[in-house]
Protein backbone atom coordinates (compact mmCIF):
# COMPACT_ATOMS: atom_id res chain seq x y z
CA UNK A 1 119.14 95.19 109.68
CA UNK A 2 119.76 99.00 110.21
CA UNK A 3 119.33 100.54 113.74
CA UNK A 4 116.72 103.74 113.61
CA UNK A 5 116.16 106.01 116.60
CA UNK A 6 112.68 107.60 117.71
CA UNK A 7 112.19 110.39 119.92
CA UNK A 8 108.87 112.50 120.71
CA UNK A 9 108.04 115.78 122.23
CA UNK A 10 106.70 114.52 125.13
CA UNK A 11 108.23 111.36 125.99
CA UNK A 12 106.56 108.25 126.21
CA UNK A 13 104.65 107.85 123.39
CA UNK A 14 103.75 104.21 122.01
CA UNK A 15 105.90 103.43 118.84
CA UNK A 16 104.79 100.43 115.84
CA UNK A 17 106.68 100.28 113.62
CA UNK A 18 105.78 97.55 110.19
CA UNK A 19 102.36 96.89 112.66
CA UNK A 20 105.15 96.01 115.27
CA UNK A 21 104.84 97.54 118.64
CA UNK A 22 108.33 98.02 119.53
CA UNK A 23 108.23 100.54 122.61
CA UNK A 24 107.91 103.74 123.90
CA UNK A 25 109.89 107.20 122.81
CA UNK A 26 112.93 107.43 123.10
CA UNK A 27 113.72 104.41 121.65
CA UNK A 28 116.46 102.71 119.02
CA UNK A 29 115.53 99.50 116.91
CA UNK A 30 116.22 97.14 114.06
CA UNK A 31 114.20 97.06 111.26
CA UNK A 32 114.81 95.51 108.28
CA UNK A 33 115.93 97.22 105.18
CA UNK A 34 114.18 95.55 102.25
CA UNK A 35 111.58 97.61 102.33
CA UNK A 36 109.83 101.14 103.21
CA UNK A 37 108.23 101.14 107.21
CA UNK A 38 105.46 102.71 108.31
CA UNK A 39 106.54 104.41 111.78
CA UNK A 40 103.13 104.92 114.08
CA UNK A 41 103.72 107.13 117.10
CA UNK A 42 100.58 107.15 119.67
CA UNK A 43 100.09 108.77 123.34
CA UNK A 44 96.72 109.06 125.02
CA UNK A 45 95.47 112.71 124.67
CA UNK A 46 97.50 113.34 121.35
CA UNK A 47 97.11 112.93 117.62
CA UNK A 48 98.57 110.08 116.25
CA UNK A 49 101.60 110.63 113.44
CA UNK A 50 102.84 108.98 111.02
CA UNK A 51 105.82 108.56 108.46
CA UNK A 52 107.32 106.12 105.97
CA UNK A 53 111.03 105.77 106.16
CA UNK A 54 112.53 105.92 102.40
CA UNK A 55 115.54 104.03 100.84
CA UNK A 56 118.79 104.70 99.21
CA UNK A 57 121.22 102.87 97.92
CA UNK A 58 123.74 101.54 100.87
CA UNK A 59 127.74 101.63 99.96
CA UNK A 60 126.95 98.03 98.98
CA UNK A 61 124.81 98.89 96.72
CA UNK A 62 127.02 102.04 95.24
CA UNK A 63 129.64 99.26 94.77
CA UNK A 64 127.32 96.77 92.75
CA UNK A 65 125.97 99.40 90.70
CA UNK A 66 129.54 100.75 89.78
CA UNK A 67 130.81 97.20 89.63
CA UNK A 68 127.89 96.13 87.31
CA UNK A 69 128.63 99.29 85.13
CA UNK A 70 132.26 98.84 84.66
CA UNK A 71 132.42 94.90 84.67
CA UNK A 72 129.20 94.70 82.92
CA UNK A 73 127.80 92.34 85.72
CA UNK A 74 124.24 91.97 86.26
CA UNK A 75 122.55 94.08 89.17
CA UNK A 76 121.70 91.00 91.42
CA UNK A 77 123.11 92.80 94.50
CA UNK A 78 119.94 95.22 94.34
CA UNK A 79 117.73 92.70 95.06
CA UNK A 80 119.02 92.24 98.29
CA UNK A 81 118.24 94.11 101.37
CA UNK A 82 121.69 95.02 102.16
CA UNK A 83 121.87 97.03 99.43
CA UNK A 84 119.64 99.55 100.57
CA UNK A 85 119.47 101.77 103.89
CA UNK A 86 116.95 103.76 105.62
CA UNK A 87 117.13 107.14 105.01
CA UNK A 88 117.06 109.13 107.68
CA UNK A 89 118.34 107.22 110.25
CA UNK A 90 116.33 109.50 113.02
CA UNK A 91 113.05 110.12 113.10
CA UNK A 92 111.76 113.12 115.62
CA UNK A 93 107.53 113.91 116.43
CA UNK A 94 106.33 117.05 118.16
CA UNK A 95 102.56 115.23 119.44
CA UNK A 96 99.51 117.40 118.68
CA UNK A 97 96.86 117.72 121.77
CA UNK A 98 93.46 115.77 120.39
CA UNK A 99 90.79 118.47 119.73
């Protein structure tokens, strides 16, 4: 798991995360790091945002990669989720007044 943080201009706004509501901005959580999230950010009388986290390799997975290429071992620490991180860690929305 990797703790992300997500903030708003204004406060308050509803955050789902995966289809997960998991409260309101400001806010830090766990999510887990096997794979891209969708991050949903809602507040009545606003536009709702959106963003997909992306993933880079983790210092675990720096070391199994250099490992695998020096001790010619296989890659099987990449297929674990604690080779990979969510990059960035913080995630900031200015809300858009609805139209």
């Amino acid at each position: 798991m990797q703790t992300l943080q997500v903030s708003s201009s204004p406060d308050g706004a509803t955050v789902i995360a995966g289809g997960k509501l998991v409260g309101e901005t400001p806010i830090q959580f766990d999510a887990h790091r096997g794979k891209d999230l969708l991050i949903e950010i809602k507040k009545p009388g606003y536009q709702s945002q959106f963003r997909t986290t992306s993933r880079t390799l983790s210092s675990i997975g720096t070391v199994d990669v250099i490992g695998a290429y020096f001790l010619l071992l296989p890659l099987l620490g990449l297929l674990s989720s604690g080779a990979w991180k969510h990059d960035p860690e913080t995630y900031g929305f200015v809300l858009e007044p609805e139209k």
